[in-house]
Protein backbone atom coordinates (compact mmCIF):
# COMPACT_ATOMS: atom_id res chain seq x y z
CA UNK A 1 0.00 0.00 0.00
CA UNK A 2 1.11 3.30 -0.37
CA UNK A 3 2.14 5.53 2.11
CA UNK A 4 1.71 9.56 1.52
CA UNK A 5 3.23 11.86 3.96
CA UNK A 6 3.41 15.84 3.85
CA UNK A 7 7.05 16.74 5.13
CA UNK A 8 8.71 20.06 5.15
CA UNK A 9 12.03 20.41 4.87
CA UNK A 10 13.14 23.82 6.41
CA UNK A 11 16.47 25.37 6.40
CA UNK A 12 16.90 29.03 8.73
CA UNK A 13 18.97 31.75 8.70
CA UNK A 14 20.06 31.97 12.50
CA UNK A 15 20.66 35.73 11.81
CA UNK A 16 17.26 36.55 10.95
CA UNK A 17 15.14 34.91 13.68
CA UNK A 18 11.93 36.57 13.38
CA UNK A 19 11.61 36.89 9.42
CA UNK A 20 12.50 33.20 9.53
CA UNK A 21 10.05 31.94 12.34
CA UNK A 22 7.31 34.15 10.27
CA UNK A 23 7.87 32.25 7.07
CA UNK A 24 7.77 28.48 9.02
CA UNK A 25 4.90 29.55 10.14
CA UNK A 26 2.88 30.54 7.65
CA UNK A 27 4.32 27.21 5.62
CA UNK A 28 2.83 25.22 7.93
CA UNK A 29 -0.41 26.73 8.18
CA UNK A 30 -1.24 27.33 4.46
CA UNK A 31 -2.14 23.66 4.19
CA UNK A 32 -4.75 24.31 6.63
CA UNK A 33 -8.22 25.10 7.37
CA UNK A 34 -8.99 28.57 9.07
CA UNK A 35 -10.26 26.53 12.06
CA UNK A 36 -7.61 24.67 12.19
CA UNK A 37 -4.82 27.65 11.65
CA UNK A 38 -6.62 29.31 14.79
CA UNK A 39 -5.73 26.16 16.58
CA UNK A 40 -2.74 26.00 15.64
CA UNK A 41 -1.85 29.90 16.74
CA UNK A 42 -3.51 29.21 19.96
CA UNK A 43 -1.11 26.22 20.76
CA UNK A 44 1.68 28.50 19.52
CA UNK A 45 0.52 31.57 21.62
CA UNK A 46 0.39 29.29 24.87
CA UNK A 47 4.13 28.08 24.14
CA UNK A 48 5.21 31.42 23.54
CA UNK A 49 3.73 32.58 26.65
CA UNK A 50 5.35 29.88 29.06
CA UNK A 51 9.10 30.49 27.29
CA UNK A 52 8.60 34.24 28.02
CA UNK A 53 7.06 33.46 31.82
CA UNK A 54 10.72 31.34 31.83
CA UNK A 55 12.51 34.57 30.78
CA UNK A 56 10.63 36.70 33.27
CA UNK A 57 12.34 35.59 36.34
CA UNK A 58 15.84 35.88 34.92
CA UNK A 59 15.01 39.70 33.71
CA UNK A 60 13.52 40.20 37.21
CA UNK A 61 17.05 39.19 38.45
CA UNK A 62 18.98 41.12 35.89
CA UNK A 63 16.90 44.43 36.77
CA UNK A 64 17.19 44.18 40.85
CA UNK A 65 21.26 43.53 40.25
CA UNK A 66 21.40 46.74 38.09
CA UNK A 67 18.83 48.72 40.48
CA UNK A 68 21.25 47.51 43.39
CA UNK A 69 24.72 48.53 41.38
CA UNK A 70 23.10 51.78 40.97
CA UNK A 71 22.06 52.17 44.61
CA UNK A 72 25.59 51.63 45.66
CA UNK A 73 27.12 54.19 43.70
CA UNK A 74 24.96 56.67 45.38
């Protein structure tokens, strides 16, 4: 029996992380319904947020080390 799969093969340019991310994504939706894009977005948005709640403590960090440096030069 046959087998058909759908496979994208995707090659990015490290130095242009955003233009690059915005093209994979809209490759992989185009096959898709609208319902199903929306899905997607929404599983994408929910990622996006938990990386950047990761980040959060780390800037929180960075910002009370500069606040104290500045504090001591006073």
């Amino acid at each position: 029996m046959a087998q058909i799969t759908s496979l994208l093969d995707i090659k990015i340019d490290p130095t242009r992380p955003l233009e690059e991310i915005f093209q994979v994504i809209n490759a992989v939706l185009m096959p898709y319904p609208v319902e199903k894009q929306k899905q997607i977005l929404e599983g994408l948005d929910l990622e996006i947020g938990d990386a950047l709640s990761r980040l959060e403590p780390e800037e929180d960090k960075q910002l009370a080390e500069i606040a104290k440096s500045e504090e001591s030069e006073e």
